[in-house]
Protein backbone atom coordinates (compact mmCIF):
# COMPACT_ATOMS: atom_id res chain seq x y z
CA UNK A 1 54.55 -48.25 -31.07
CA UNK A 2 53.46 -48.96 -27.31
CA UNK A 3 54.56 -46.69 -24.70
CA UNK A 4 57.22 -49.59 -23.56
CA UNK A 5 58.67 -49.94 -26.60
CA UNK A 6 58.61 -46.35 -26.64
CA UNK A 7 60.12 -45.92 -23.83
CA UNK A 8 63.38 -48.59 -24.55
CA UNK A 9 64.10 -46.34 -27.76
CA UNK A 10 63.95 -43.01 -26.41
CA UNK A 11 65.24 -43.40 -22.54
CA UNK A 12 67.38 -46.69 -22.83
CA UNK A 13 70.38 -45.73 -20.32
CA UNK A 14 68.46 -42.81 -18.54
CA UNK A 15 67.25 -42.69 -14.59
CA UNK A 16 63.90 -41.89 -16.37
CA UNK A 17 60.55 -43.33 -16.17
CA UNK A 18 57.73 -42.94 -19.10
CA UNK A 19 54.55 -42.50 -17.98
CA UNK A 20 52.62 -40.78 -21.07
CA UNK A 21 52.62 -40.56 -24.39
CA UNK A 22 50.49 -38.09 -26.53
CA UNK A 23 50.12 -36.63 -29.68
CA UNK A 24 49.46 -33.17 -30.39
CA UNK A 25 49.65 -30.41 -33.25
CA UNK A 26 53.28 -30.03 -32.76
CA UNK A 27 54.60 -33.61 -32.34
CA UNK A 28 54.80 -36.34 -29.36
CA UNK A 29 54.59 -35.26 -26.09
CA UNK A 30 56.54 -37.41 -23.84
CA UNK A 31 55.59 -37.11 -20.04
CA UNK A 32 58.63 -38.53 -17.87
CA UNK A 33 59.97 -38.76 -14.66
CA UNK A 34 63.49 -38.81 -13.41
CA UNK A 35 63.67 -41.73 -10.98
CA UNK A 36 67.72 -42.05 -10.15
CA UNK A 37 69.46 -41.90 -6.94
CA UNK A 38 69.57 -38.45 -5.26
CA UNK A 39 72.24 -36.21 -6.60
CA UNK A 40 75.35 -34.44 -5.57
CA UNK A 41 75.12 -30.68 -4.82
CA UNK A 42 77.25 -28.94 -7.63
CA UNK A 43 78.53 -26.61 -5.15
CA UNK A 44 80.36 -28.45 -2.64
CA UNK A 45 79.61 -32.49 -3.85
CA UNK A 46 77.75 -33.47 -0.77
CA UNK A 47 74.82 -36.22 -1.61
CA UNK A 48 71.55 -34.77 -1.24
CA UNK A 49 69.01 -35.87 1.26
CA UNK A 50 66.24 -33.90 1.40
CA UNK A 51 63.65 -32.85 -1.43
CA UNK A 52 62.31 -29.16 -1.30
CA UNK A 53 60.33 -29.76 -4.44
CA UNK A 54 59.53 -31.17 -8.06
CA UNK A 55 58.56 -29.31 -11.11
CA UNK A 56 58.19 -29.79 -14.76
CA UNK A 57 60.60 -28.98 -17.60
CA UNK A 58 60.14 -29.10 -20.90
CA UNK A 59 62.70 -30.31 -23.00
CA UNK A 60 62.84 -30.52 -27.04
CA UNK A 61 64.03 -33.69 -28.22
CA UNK A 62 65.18 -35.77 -31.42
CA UNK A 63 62.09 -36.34 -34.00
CA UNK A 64 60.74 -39.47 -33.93
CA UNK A 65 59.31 -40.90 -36.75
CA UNK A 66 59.18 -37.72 -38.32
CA UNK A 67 57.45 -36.03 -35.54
CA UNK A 68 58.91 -33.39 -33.69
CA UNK A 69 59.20 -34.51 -29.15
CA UNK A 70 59.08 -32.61 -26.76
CA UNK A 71 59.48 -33.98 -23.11
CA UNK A 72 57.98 -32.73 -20.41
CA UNK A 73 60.80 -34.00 -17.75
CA UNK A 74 58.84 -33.77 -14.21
CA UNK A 75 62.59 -33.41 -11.98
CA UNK A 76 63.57 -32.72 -7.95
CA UNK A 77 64.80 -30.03 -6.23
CA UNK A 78 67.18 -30.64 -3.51
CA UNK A 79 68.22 -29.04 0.11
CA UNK A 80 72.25 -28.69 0.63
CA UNK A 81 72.47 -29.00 4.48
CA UNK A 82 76.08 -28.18 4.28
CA UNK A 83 76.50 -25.21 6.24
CA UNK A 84 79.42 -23.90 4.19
CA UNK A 85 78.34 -24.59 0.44
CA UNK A 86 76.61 -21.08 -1.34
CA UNK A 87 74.31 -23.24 -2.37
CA UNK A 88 70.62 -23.57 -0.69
CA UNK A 89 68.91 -25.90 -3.35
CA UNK A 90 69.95 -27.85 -6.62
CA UNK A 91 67.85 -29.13 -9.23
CA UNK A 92 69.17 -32.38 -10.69
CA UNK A 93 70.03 -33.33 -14.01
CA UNK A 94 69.66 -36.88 -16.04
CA UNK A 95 73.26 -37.79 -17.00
CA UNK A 96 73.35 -37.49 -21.03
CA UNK A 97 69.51 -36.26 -21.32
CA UNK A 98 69.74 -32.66 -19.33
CA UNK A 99 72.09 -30.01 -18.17
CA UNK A 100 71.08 -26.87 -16.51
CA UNK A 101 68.98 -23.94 -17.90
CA UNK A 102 68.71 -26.31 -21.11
CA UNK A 103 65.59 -26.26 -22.99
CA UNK A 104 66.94 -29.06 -25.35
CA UNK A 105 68.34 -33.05 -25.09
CA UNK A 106 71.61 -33.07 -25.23
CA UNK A 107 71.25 -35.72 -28.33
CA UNK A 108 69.00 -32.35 -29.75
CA UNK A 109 71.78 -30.14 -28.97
CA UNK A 110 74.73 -32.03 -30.87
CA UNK A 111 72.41 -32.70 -33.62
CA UNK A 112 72.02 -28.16 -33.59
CA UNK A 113 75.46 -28.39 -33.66
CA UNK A 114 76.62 -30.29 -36.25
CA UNK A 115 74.03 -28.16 -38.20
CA UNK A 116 75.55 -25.09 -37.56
CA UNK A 117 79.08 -25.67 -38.14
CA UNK A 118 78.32 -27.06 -41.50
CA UNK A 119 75.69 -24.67 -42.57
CA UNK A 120 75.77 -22.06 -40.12
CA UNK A 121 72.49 -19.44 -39.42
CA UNK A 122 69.71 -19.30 -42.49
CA UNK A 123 70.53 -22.47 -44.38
CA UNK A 124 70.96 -24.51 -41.01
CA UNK A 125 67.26 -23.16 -39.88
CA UNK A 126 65.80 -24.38 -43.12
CA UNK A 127 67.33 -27.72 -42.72
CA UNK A 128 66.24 -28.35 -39.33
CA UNK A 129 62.75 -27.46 -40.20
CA UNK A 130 62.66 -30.17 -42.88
CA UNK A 131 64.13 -32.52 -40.36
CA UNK A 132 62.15 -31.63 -37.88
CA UNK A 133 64.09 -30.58 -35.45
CA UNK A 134 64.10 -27.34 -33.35
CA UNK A 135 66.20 -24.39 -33.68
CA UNK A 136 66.36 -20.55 -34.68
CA UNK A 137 69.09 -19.61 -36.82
CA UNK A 138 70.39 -17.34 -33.57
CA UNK A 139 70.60 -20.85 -31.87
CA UNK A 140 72.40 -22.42 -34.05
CA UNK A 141 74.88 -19.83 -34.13
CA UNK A 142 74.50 -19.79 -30.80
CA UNK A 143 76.16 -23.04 -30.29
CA UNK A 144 78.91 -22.32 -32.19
CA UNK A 145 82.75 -21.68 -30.60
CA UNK A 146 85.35 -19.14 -31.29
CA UNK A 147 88.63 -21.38 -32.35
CA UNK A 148 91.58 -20.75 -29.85
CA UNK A 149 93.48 -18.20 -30.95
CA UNK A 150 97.81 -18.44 -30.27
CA UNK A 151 98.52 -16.23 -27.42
CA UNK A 152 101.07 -14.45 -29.40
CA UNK A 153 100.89 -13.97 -33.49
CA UNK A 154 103.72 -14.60 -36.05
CA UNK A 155 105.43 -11.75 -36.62
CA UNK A 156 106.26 -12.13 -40.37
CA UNK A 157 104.05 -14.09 -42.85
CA UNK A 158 104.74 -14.98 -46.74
CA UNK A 159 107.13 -18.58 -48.11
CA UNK A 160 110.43 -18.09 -47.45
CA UNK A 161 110.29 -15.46 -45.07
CA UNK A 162 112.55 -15.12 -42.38
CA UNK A 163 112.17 -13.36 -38.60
């Protein structure tokens, strides 16, 4: 598969550019760059104008081909020049692909998910070894959510009874 083609399946819809592809112990390494318009802070929704800086983040994605991927996301960090916002810098994020402090695709993350809620901690971990995918049993139960509980409980319980 060429790194084009490579590039349509894995990033179709993203601000993203592909620029390498290798293969190592672990998997596919996917070098990319996020190549979108410049964002809006998150603290007071002003559009960015100025870069302070770029880095590299590395972010575990969906197997491909049986292969474990990580990508190695190379983003920007912003200025805010608004005198009011708390915020001095941002780092953006690639709509559907990232979110902030992430170390996994959001595709990664509801796969995790899914995981967990069926199987839970142990058994999920095994599974998503076989498939490939990353996660800790801790992570997995991790992702999971409390369910809402009613602000006030029934007061009497059993069939037929009556308050």
């Amino acid at each position: 598969m060429g790194v084009e083609s490579l590039a349509d399946v894995l990033f179709s819809g993203f601000d993203v550019r592909l620029t390498r592809v290798t293969e190592a112990a672990e998997g596919l390494v996917v070098d990319a760059v996020e190549c979108g318009p410049p964002p809006h802070c998150p603290g007071c929704n002003s559009l960015a104008s100025r870069v302070h800086s770029s880095y590299e983040r590395g972010l575990a994605g969906l197997p491909v081909n049986g292969q474990s991927l990580t990508v190695r996301l190379r983003v920007r960090r912003f200025f805010c020049d608004r005198g009011r916002c708390p915020r001095r810098t941002f780092v953006e994020q690639v709509a559907k692909l990232s979110e902030r402090y992430g170390r996994s695709s959001l595709g990664l993350k509801q796969w995790q998910h899914a995981v967990a809620v069926e199987l839970g901690g142990r058994p999920g971990q095994r599974l998503c070894r076989q498939l490939r995918l990353k996660a800790g049993r801790t992570r997995l139960l991790g992702l999971l959510t409390e369910p809402a509980v009613p602000e006030q409980a029934p007061r009497v319980l059993g069939p037929g009874a009556h308050p």
